[in-house]
Protein backbone atom coordinates (compact mmCIF):
# COMPACT_ATOMS: atom_id res chain seq x y z
CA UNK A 1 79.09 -17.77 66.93
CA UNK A 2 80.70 -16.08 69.37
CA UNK A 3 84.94 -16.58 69.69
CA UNK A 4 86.48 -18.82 72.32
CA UNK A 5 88.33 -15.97 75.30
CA UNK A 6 91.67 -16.14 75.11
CA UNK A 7 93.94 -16.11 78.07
CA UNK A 8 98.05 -16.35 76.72
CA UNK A 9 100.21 -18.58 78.90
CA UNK A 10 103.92 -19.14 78.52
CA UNK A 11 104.59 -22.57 80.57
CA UNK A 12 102.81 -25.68 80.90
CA UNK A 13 103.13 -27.82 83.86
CA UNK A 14 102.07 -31.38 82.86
CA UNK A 15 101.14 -34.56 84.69
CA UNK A 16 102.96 -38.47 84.14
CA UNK A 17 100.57 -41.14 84.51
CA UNK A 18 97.39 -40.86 82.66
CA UNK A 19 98.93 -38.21 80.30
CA UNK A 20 102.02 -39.52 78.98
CA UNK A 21 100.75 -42.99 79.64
CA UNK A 22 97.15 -44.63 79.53
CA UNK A 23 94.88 -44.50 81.78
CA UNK A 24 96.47 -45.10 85.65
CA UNK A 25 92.40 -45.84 86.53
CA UNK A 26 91.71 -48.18 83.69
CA UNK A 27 95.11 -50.33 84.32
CA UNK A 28 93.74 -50.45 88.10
CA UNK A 29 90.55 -52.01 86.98
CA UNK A 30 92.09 -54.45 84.35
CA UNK A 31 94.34 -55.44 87.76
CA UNK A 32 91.01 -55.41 89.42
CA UNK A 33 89.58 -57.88 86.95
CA UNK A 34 92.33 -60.19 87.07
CA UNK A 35 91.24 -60.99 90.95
CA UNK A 36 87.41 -60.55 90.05
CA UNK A 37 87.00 -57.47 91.55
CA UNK A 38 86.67 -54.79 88.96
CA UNK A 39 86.46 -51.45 90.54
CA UNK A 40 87.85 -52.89 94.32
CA UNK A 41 91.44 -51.14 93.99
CA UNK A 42 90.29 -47.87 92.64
CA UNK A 43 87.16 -47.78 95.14
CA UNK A 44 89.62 -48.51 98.38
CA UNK A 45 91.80 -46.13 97.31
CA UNK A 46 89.75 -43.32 97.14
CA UNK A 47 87.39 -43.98 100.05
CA UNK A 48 89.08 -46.59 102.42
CA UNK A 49 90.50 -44.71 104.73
CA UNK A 50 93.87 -47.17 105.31
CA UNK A 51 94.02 -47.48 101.93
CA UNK A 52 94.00 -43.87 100.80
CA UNK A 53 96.39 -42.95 103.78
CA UNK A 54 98.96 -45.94 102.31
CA UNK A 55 98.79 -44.36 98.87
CA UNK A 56 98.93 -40.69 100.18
CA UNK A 57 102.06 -41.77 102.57
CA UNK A 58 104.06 -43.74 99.60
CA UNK A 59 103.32 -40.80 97.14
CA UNK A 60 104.55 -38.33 99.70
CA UNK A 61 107.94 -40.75 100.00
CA UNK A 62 106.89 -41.23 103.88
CA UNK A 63 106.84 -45.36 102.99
CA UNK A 64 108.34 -47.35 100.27
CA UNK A 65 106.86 -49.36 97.61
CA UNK A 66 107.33 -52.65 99.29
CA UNK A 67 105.47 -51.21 102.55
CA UNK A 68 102.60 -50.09 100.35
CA UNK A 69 101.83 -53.26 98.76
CA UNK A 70 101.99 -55.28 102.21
CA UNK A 71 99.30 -52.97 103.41
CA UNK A 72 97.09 -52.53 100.05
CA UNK A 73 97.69 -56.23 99.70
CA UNK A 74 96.04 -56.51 103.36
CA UNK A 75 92.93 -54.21 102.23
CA UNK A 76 92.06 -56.23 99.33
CA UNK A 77 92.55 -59.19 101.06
CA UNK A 78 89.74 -58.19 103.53
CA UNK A 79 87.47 -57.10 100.61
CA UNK A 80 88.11 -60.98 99.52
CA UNK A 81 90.73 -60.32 97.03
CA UNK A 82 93.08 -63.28 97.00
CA UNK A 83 96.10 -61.47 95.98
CA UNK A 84 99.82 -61.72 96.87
CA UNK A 85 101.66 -58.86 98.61
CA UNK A 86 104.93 -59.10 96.56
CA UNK A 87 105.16 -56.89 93.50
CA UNK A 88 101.60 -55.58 93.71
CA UNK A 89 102.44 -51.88 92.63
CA UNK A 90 104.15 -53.03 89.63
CA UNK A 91 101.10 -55.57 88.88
CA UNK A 92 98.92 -52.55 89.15
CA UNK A 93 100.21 -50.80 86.15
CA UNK A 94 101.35 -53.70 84.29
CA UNK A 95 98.05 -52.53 82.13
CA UNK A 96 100.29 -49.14 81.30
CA UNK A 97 101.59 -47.92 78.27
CA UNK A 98 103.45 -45.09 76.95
CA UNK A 99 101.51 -42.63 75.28
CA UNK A 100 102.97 -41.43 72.00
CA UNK A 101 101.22 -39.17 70.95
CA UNK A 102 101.37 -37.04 73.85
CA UNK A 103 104.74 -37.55 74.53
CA UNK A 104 105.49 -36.00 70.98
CA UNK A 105 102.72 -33.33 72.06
CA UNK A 106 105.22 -31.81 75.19
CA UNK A 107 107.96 -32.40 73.19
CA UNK A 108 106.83 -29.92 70.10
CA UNK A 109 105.76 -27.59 72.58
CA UNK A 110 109.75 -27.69 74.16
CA UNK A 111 110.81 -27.67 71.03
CA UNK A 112 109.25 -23.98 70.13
CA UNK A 113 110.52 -22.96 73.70
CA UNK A 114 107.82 -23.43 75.90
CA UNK A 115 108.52 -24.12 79.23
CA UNK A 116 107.73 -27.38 80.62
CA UNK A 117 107.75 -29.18 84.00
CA UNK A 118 106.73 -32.44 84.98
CA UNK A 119 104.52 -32.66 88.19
CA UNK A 120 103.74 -36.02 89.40
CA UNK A 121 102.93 -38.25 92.22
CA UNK A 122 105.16 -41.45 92.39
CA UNK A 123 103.41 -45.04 92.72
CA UNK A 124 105.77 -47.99 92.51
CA UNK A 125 109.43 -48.46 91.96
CA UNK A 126 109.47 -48.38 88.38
CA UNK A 127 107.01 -46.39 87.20
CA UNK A 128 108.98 -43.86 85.28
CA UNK A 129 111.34 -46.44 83.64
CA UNK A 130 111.39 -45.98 79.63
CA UNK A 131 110.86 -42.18 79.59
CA UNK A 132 113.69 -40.04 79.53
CA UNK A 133 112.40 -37.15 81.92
CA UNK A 134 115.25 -34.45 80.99
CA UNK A 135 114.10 -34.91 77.40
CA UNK A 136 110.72 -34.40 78.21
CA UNK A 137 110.56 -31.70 81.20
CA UNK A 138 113.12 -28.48 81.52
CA UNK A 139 111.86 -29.20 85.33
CA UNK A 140 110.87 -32.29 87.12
CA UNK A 141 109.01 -32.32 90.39
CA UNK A 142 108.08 -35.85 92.15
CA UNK A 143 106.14 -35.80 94.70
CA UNK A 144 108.24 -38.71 96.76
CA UNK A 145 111.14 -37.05 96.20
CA UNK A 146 110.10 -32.89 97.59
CA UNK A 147 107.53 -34.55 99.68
CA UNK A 148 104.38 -32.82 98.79
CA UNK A 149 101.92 -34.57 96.52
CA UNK A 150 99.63 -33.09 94.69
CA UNK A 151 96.63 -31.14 94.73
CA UNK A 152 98.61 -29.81 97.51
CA UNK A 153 99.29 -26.13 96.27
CA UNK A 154 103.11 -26.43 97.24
CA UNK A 155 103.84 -28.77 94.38
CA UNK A 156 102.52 -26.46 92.29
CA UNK A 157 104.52 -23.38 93.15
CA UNK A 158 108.04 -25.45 93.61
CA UNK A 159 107.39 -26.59 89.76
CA UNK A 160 106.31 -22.52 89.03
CA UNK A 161 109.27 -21.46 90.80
CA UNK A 162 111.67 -23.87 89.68
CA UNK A 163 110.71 -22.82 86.04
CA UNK A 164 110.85 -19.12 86.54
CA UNK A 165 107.51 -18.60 85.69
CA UNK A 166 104.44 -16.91 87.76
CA UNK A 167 101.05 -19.31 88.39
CA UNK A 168 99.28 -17.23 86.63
CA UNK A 169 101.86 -17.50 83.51
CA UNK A 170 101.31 -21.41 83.57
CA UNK A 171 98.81 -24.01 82.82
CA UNK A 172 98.57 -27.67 84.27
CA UNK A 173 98.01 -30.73 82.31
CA UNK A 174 96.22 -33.63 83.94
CA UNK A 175 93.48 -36.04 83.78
CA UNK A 176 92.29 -36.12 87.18
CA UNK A 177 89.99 -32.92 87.87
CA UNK A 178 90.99 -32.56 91.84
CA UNK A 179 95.01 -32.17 90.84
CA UNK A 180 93.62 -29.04 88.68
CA UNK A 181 91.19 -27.36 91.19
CA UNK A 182 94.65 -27.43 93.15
CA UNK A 183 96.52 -25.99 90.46
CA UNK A 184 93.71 -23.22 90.45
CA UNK A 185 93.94 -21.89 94.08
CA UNK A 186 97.25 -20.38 92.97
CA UNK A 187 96.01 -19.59 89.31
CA UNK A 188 97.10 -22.07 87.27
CA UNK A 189 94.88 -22.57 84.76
CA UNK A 190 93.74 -25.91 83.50
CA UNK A 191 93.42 -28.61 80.95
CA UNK A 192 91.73 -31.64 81.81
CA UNK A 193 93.42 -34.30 79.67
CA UNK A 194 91.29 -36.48 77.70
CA UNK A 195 93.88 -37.30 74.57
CA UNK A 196 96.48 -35.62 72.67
CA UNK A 197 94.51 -34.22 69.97
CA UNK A 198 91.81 -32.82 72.23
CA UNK A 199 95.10 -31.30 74.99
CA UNK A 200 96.60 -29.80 71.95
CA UNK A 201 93.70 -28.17 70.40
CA UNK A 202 92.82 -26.58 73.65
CA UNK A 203 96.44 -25.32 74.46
CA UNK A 204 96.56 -23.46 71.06
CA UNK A 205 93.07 -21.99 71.21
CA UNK A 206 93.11 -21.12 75.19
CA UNK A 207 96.47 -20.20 76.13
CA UNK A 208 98.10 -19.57 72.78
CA UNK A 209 100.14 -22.04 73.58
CA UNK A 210 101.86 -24.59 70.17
CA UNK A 211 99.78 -22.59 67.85
């Protein structure tokens, strides 16, 4: 059997939702559900073209949270969604939950001195509210607030640079594979997150990283 390559890494960039919470995707479709529409927010926001520009524009911090659900309220509406425009971000995520295991995962690794920095688009007004981000994250990068979002390559390197680390010392936790092929144009190398266990195991055996 031939050994897994090893390629050391000294910092790990890591992403919020859908990594140190459940499933952003699966809380969209349980909102979906609730109007009878299963997969209608997730499918408008990645191919309707007003509704990908809303998310992309209140991610960036170009629009606020109220602005965003008036005009993603207004997309599902003409999909025949009967949904209400007030509090529709928060409604989204209401599915979301902390993920504990994970959380405890980035916090052993900060614990033995690895360098950490969270790297993560904003959605909603709320949506980092029960996490203490200085506990988790020597570094915190949000995309509404540096306006870049990722997989934009900036992101990346303002989180690298902010840390003190090279690209090519760092590896990026996430669940969505697009954020990591932007990671990768400067580098970074990746670990698609499925769970704790499986994040962990690869970090130690890949990267050297928590062994």
């Amino acid at each position: 059997m031939t050994a897994t390559a090893v390629d050391p890494r000294d910092a790990v960039l890591v992403d919020f939702g859908g990594v140190l919470t459940t499933s952003v995707l699966t809380a969209f479709r349980e909102f979906g559900a609730s109007l009878g529409f299963p997969d209608l927010p997730v499918t408008l926001l990645s191919t309707d073209a007003v509704a990908s520009k809303l998310l992309a524009d209140h991610e960036s911090g170009l629009i606020d949270a109220d602005t965003f659900d008036t005009g993603f309220a207004e997309r599902l509406r003409a999909h025949g969604a009967d949904v209400d425009a007030e509090g529709l971000s928060a409604r989204m995520q209401s599915g979301l939950a902390r993920d504990e295991a994970t959380v405890e995962l980035i916090l052993r690794l900060r614990g033995q001195g690895v360098p950490v920095a969270l790297v993560s688009n904003a959605f909603g007004r709320d949506c980092y509210a029960g996490f203490d981000l200085t506990t988790l994250a020597d570094v915190v990068v949000i995309s509404s607030e540096v306006g870049i979002r990722k997989p934009s390559r900036q992101i990346y390197q303002l989180a690298c640079d902010n840390l003190g680390v090279r690209p090519e010392q760092a590896v990026m936790i996430d669940d969505l594979p697009h954020n990591l092929e932007g990671a990768a144009r400067l580098g970074i190398a990746g670990v698609l997150h499925t769970d704790a266990e499986n994040t962990g195991r690869q970090l130690a055996e890949r990267f050297r990283i928590g062994e």
